[in-house]
PDB file of N, CA and C in Angstrom:
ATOM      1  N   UNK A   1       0.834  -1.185   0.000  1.00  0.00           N
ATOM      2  CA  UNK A   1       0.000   0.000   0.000  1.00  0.00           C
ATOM      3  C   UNK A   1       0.875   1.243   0.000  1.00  0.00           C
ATOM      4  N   UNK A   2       0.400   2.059  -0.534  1.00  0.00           N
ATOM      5  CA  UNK A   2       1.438   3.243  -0.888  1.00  0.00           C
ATOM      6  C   UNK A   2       1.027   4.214   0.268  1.00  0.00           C
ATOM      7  N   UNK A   3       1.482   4.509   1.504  1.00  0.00           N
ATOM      8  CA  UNK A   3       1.247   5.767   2.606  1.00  0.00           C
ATOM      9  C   UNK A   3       1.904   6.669   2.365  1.00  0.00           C
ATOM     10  N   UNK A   4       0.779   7.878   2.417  1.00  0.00           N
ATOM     11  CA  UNK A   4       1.435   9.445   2.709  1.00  0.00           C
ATOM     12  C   UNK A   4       0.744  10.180   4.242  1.00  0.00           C
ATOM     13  N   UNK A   5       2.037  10.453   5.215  1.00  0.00           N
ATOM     14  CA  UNK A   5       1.961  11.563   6.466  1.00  0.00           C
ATOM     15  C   UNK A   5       1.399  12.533   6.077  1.00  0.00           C
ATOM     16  N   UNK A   6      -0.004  13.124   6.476  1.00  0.00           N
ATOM     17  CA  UNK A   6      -0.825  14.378   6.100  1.00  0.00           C
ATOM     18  C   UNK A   6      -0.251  15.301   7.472  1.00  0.00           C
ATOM     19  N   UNK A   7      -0.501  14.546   8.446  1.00  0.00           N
ATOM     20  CA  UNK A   7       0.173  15.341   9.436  1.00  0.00           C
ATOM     21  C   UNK A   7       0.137  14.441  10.365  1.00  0.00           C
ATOM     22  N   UNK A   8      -0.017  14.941  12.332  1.00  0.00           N
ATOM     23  CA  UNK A   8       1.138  13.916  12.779  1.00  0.00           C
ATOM     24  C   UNK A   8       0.318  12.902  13.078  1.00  0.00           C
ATOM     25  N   UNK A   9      -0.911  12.705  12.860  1.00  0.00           N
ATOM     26  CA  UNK A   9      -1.401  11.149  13.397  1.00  0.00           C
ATOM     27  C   UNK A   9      -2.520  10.757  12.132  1.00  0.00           C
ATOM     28  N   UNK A  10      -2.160  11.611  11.102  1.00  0.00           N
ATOM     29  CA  UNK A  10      -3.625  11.833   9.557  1.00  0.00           C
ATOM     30  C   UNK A  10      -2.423  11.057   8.782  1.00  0.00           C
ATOM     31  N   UNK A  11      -3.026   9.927   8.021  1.00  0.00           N
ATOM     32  CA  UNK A  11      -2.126   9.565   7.253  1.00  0.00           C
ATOM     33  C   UNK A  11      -3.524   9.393   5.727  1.00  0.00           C
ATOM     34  N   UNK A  12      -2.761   9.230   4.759  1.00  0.00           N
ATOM     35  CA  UNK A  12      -3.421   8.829   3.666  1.00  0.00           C
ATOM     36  C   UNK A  12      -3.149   7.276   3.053  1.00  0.00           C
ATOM     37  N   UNK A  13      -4.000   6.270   2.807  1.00  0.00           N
ATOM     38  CA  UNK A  13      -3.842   4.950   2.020  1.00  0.00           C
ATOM     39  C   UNK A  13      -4.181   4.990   0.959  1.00  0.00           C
ATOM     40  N   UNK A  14      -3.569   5.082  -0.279  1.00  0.00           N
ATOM     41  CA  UNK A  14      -4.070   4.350  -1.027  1.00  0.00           C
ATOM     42  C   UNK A  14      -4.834   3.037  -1.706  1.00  0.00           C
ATOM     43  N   UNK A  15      -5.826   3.251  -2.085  1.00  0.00           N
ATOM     44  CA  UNK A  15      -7.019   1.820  -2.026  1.00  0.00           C
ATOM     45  C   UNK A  15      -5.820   0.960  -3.340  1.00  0.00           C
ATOM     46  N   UNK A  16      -6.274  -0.419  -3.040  1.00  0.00           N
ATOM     47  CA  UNK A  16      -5.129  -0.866  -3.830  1.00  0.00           C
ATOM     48  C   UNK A  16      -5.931  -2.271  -4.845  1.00  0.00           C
ATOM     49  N   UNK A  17      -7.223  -2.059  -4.476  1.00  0.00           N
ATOM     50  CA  UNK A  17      -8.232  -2.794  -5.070  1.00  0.00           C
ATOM     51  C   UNK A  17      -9.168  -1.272  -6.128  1.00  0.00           C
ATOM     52  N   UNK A  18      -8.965  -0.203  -6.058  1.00  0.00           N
ATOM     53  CA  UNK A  18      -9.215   0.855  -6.992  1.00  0.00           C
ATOM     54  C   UNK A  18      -8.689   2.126  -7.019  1.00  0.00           C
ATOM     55  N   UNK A  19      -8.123   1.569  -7.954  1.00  0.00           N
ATOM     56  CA  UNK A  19      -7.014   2.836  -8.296  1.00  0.00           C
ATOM     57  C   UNK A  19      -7.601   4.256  -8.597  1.00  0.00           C
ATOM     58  N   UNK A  20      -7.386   4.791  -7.679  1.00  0.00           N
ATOM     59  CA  UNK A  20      -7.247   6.868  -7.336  1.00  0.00           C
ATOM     60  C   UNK A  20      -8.664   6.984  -6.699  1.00  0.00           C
ATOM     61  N   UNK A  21      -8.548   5.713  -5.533  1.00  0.00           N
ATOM     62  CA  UNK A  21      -9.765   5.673  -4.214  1.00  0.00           C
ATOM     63  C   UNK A  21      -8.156   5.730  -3.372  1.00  0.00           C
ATOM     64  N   UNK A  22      -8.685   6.686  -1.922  1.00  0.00           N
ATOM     65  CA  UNK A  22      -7.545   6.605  -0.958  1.00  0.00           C
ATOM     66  C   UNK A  22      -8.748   6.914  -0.056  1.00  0.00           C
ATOM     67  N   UNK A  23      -7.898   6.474   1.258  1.00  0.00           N
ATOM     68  CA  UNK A  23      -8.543   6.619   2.744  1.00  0.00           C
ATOM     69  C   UNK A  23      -7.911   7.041   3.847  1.00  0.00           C
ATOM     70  N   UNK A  24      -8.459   7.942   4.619  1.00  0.00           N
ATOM     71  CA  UNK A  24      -7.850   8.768   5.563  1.00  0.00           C
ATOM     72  C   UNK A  24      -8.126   8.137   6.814  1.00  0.00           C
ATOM     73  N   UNK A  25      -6.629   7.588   7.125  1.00  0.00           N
ATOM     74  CA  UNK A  25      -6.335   6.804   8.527  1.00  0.00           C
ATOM     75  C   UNK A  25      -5.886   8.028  10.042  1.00  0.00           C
ATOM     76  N   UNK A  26      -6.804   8.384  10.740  1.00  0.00           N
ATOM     77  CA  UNK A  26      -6.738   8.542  12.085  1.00  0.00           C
ATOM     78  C   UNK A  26      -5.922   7.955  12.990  1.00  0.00           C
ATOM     79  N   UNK A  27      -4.699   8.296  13.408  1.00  0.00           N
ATOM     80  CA  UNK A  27      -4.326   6.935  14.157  1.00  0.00           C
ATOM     81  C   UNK A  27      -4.745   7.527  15.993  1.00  0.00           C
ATOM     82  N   UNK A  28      -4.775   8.429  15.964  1.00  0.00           N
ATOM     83  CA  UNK A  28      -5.285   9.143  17.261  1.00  0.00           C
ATOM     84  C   UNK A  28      -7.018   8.691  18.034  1.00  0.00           C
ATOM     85  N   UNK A  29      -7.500   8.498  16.735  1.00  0.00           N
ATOM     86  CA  UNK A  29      -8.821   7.988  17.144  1.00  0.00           C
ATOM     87  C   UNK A  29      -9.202   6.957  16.702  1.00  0.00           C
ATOM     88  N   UNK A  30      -8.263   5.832  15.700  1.00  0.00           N
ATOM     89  CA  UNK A  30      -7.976   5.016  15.432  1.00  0.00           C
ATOM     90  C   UNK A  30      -9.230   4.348  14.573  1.00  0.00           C
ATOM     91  N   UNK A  31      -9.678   5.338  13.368  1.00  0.00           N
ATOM     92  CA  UNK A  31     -10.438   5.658  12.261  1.00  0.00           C
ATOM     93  C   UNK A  31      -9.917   5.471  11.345  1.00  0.00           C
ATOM     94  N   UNK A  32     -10.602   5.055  10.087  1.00  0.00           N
ATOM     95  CA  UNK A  32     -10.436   5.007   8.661  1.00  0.00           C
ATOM     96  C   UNK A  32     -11.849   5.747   7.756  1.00  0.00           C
ATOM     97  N   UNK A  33     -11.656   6.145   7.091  1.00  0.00           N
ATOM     98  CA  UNK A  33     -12.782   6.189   6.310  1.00  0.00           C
ATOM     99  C   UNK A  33     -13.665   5.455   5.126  1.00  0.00           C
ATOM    100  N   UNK A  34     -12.825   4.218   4.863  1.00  0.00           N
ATOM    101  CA  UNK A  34     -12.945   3.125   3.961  1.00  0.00           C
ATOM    102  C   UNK A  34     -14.570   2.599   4.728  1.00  0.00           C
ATOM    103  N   UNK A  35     -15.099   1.516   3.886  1.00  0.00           N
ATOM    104  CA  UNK A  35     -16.316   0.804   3.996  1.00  0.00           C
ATOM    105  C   UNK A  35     -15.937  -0.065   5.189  1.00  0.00           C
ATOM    106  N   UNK A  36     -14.736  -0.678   5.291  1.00  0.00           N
ATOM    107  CA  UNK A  36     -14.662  -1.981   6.020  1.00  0.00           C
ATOM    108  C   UNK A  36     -14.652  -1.691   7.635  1.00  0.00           C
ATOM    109  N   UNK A  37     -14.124  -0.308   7.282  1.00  0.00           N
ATOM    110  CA  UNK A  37     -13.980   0.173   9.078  1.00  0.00           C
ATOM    111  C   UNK A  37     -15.502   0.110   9.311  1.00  0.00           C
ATOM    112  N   UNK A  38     -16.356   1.208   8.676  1.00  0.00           N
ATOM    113  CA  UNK A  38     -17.499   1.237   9.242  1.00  0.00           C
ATOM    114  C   UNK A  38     -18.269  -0.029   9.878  1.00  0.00           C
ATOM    115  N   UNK A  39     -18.038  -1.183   8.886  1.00  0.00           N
ATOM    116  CA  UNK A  39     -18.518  -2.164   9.525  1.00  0.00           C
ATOM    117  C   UNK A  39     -18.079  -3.328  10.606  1.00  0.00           C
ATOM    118  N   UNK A  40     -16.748  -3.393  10.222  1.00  0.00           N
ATOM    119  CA  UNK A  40     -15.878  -4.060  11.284  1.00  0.00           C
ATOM    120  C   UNK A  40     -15.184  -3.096  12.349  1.00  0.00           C
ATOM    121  N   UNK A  41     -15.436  -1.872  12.479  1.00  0.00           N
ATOM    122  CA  UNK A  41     -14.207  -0.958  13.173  1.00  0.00           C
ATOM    123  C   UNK A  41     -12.756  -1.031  13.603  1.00  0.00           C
ATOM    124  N   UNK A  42     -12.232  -1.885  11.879  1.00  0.00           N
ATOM    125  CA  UNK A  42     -11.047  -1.670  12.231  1.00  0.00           C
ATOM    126  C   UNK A  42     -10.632  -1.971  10.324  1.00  0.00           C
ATOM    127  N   UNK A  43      -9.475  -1.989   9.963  1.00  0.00           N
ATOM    128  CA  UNK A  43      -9.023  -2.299   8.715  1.00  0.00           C
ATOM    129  C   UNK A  43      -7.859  -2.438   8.818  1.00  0.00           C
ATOM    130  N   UNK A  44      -7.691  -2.999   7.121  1.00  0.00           N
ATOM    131  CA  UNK A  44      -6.854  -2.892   6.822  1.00  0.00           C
ATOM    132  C   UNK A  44      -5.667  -1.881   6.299  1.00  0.00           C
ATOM    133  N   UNK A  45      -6.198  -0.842   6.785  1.00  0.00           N
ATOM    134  CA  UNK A  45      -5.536   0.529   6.145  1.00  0.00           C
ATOM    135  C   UNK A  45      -4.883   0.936   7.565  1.00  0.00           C
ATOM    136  N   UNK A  46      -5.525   0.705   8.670  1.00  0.00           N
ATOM    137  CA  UNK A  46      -5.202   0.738  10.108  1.00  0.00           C
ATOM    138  C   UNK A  46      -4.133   0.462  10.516  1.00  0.00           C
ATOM    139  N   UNK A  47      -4.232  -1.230  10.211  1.00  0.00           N
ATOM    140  CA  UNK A  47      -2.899  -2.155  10.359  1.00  0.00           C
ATOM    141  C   UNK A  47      -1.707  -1.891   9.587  1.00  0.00           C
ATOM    142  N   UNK A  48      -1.901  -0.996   8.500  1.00  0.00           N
ATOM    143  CA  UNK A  48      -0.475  -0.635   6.937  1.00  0.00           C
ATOM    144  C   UNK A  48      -0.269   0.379   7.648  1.00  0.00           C
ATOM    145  N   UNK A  49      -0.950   1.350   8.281  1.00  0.00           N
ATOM    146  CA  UNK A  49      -0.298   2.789   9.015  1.00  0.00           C
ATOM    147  C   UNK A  49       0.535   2.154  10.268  1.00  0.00           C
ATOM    148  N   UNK A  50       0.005   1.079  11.312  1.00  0.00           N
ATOM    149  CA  UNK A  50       0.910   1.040  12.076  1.00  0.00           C
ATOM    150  C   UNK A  50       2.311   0.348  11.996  1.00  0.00           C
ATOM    151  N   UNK A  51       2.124  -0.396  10.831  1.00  0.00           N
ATOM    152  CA  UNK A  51       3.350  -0.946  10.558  1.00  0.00           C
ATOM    153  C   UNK A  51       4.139   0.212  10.069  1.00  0.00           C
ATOM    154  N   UNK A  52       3.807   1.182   9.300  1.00  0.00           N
ATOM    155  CA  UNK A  52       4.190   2.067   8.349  1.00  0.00           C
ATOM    156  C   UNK A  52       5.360   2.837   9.679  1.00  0.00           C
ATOM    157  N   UNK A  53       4.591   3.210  10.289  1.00  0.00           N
ATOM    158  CA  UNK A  53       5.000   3.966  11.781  1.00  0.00           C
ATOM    159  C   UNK A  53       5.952   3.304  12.857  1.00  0.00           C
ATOM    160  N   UNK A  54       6.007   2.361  12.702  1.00  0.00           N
ATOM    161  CA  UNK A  54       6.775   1.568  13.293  1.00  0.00           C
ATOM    162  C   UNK A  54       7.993   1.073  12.377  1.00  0.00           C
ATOM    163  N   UNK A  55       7.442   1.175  11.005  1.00  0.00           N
ATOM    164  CA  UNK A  55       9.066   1.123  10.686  1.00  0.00           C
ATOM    165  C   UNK A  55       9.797   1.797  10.141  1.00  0.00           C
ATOM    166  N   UNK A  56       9.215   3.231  10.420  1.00  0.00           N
ATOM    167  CA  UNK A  56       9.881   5.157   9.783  1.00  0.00           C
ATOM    168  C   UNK A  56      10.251   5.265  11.281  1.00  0.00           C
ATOM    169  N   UNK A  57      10.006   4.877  12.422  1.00  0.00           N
ATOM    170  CA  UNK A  57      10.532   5.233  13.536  1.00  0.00           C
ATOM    171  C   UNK A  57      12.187   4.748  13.633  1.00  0.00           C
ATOM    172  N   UNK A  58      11.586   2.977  14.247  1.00  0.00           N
ATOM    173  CA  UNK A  58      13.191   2.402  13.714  1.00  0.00           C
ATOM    174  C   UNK A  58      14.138   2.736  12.881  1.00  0.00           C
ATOM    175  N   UNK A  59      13.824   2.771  11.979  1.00  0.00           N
ATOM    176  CA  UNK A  59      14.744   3.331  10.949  1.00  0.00           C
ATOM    177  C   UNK A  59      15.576   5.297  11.076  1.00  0.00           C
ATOM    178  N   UNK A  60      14.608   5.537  11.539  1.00  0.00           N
ATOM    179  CA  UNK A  60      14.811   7.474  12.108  1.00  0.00           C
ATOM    180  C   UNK A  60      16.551   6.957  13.369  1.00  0.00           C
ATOM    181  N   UNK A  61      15.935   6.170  14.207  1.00  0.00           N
ATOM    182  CA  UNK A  61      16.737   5.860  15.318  1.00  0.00           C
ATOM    183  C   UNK A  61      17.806   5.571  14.742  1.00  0.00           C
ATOM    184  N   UNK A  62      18.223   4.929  13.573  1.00  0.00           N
ATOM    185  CA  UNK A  62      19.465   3.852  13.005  1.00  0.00           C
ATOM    186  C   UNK A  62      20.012   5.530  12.019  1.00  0.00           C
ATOM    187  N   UNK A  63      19.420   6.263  12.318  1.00  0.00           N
ATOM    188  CA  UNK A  63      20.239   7.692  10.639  1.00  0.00           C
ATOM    189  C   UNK A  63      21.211   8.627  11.517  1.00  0.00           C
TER     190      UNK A  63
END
């Protein structure tokens, strides 16, 4: 999934099942705006930001 930092806890996903659909991941309130959150309250766009974040951190620490 392709992530872009909107700011410090707004990230953007790109949908990767339709191309130039993206979804705005919350990680503060731990939101998406995709279909799947609404119904499951949680996604897969959720889980790609925290990995995402966890491994721009590590990596920050190692520069």
């Amino acid at each position: 999934m392709i992530i872009r930092q909107l700011g410090s806890e707004i990230f953007e996903v790109k949908s990767e099942s339709d191309e130039g659909k993206s979804y705005i991941v919350n990680l503060k309130e731990r939101s998406c705006t995709c279909p799947s959150y609404k119904y499951k309250g949680f996604c897969k766009h959720i889980a790609a930001v925290d990995e995402f974040v966890i491994e721009n951190s590590a990596s920050q620490k190692f520069k």
